[in-house]
Protein backbone atom coordinates (compact mmCIF):
# COMPACT_ATOMS: atom_id res chain seq x y z
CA UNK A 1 0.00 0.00 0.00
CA UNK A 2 1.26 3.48 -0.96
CA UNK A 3 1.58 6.44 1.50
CA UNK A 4 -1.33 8.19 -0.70
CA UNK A 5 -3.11 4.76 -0.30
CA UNK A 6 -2.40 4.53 3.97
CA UNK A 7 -3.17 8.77 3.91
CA UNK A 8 -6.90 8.48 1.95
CA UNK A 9 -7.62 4.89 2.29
CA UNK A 10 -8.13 2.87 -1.13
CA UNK A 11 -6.56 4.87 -3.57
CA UNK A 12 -8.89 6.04 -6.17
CA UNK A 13 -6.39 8.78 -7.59
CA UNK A 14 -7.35 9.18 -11.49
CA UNK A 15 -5.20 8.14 -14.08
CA UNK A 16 -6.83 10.07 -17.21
CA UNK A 17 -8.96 12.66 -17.50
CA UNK A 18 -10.53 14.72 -20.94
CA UNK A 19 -10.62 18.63 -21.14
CA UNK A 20 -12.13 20.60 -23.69
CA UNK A 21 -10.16 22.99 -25.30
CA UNK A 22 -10.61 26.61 -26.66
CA UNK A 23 -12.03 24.75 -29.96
CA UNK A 24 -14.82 22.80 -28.02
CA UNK A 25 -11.92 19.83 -28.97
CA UNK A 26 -11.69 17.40 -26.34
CA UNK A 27 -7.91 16.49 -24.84
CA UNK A 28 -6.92 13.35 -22.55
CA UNK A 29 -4.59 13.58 -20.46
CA UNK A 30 -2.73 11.08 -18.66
CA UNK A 31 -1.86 11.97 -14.80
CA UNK A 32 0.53 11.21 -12.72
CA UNK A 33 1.32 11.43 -9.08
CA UNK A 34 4.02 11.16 -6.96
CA UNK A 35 5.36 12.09 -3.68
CA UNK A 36 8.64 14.49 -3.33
CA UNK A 37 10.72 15.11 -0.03
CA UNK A 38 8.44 18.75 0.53
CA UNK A 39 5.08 17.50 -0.61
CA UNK A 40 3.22 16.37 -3.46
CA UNK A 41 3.30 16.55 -7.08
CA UNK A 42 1.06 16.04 -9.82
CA UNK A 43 1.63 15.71 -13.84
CA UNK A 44 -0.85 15.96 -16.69
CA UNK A 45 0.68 15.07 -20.21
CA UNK A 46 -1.50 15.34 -23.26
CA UNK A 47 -1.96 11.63 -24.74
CA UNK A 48 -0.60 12.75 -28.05
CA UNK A 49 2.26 10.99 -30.06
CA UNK A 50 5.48 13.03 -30.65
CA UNK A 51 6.75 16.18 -29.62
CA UNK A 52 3.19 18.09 -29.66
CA UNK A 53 0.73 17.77 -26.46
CA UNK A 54 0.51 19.99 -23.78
CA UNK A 55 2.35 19.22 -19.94
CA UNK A 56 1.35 21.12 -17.18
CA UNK A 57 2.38 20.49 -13.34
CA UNK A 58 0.89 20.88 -10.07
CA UNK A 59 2.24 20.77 -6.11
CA UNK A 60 0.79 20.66 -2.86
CA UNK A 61 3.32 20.71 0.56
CA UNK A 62 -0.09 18.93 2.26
CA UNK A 63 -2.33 16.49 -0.32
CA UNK A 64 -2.34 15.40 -3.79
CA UNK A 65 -5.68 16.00 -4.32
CA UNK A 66 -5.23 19.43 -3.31
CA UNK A 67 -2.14 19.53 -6.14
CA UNK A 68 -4.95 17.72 -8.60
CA UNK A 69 -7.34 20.16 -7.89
CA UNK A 70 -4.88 23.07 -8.42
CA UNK A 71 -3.84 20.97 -11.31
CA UNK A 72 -7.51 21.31 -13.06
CA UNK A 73 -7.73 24.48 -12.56
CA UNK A 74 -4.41 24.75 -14.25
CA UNK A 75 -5.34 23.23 -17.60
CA UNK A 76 -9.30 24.47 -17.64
CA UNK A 77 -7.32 27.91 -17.42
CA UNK A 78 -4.72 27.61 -20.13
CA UNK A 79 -6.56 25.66 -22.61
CA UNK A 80 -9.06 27.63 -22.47
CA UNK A 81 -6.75 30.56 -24.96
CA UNK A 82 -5.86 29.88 -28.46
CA UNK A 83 -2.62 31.77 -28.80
CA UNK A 84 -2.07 30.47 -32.82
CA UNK A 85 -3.72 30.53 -35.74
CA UNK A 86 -3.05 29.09 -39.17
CA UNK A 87 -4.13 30.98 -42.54
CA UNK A 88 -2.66 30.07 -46.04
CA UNK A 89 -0.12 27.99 -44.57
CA UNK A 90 0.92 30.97 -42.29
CA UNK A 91 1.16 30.52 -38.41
CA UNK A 92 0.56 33.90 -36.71
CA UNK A 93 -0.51 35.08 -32.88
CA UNK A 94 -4.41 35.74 -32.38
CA UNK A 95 -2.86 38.22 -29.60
CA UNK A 96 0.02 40.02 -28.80
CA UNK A 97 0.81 37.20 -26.19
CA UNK A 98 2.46 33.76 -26.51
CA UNK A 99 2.20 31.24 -23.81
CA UNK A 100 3.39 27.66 -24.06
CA UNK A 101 6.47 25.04 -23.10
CA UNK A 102 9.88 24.71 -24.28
CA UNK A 103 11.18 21.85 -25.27
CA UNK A 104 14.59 20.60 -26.37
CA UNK A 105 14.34 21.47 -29.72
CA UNK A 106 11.74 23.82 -30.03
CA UNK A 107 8.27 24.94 -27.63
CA UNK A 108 4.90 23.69 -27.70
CA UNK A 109 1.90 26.41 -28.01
CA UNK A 110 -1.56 25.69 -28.02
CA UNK A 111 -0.22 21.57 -27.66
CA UNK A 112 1.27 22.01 -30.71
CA UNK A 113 5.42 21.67 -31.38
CA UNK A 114 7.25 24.71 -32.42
CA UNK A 115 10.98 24.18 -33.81
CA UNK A 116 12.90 27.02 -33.12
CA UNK A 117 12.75 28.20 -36.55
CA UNK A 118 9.22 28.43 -36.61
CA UNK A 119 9.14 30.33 -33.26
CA UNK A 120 11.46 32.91 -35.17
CA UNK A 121 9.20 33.27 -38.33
CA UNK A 122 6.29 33.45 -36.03
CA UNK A 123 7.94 36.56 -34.00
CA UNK A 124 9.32 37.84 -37.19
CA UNK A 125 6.23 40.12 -37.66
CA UNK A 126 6.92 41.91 -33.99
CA UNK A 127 10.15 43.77 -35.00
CA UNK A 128 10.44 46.91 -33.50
CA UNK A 129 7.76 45.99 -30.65
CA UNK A 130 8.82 45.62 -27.21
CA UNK A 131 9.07 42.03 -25.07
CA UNK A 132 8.69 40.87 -21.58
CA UNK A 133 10.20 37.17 -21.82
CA UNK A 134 9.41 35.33 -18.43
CA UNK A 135 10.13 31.45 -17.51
CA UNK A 136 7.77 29.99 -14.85
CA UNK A 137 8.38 26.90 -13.28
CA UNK A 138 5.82 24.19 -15.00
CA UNK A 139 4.07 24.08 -11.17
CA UNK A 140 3.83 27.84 -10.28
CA UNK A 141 0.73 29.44 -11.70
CA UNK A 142 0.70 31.89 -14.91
CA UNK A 143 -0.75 34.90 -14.74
């Protein structure tokens, strides 16, 4: 028996769950818990093949459902923005902001992967403009 198991009694902690999206498109994720030395921590990854999907993170110093429930919040939140659109082959912002993950070889927006290279072209159109570039940890919460 597990420590969340012994804490909560039989351990019903999901494993999957589906959001809907800022298209109406539904997204499974696949969750993941596990304790750390200050608390709890939570994972959602988007049950997508390859590079594209979105991750997001969750902690709690007390309960994992607490970090799940922060956790849902989390990813009703941020999928809830399209920050990309596609015309004529053409990838541009639908605002002046950009939120998403980096990745090794690129970042993922809106779940979808972003090589570098594309990330430049996309930004391209913003020369001149100003930029506030912040990194978050994947548990804190985004404005």
């Amino acid at each position: 028996m597990t420590n969340i198991e012994k804490a909560h009694g039989e351990s019903n902690f999901p494993t999957d769950e589906v959001f809907t999206d800022f298209a109406g498109r539904k997204r499974r994720f696949l969750l993941m818990q596990y304790p750390t030395p200050l608390g709890h921590a939570v994972r959602a990854s988007e049950d997508v093949d390859g590079e594209d999907g979105y991750v997001f993170d969750a902690f709690s110093t007390t309960d994992p459902y607490q970090a799940l429930g922060d956790l849902r919040r989390k990813i009703r939140k941020l999928i809830s923005v399209r920050h990309l659109i596609e015309e004529a082959g053409t990838l541009s912002l639908t605002h002046d902001r950009l939120r998403g993950r980096v990745d090794s070889d690129g970042v993922v927006v809106d779940g979808r992967f972003l090589c570098f290279d594309q990330l430049a072209e996309l930004i391209r159109s913003y020369e001149g403009f100003q930029f506030d570039l912040r990194f978050i940890d994947p548990s804190d919460e985004i404005e």
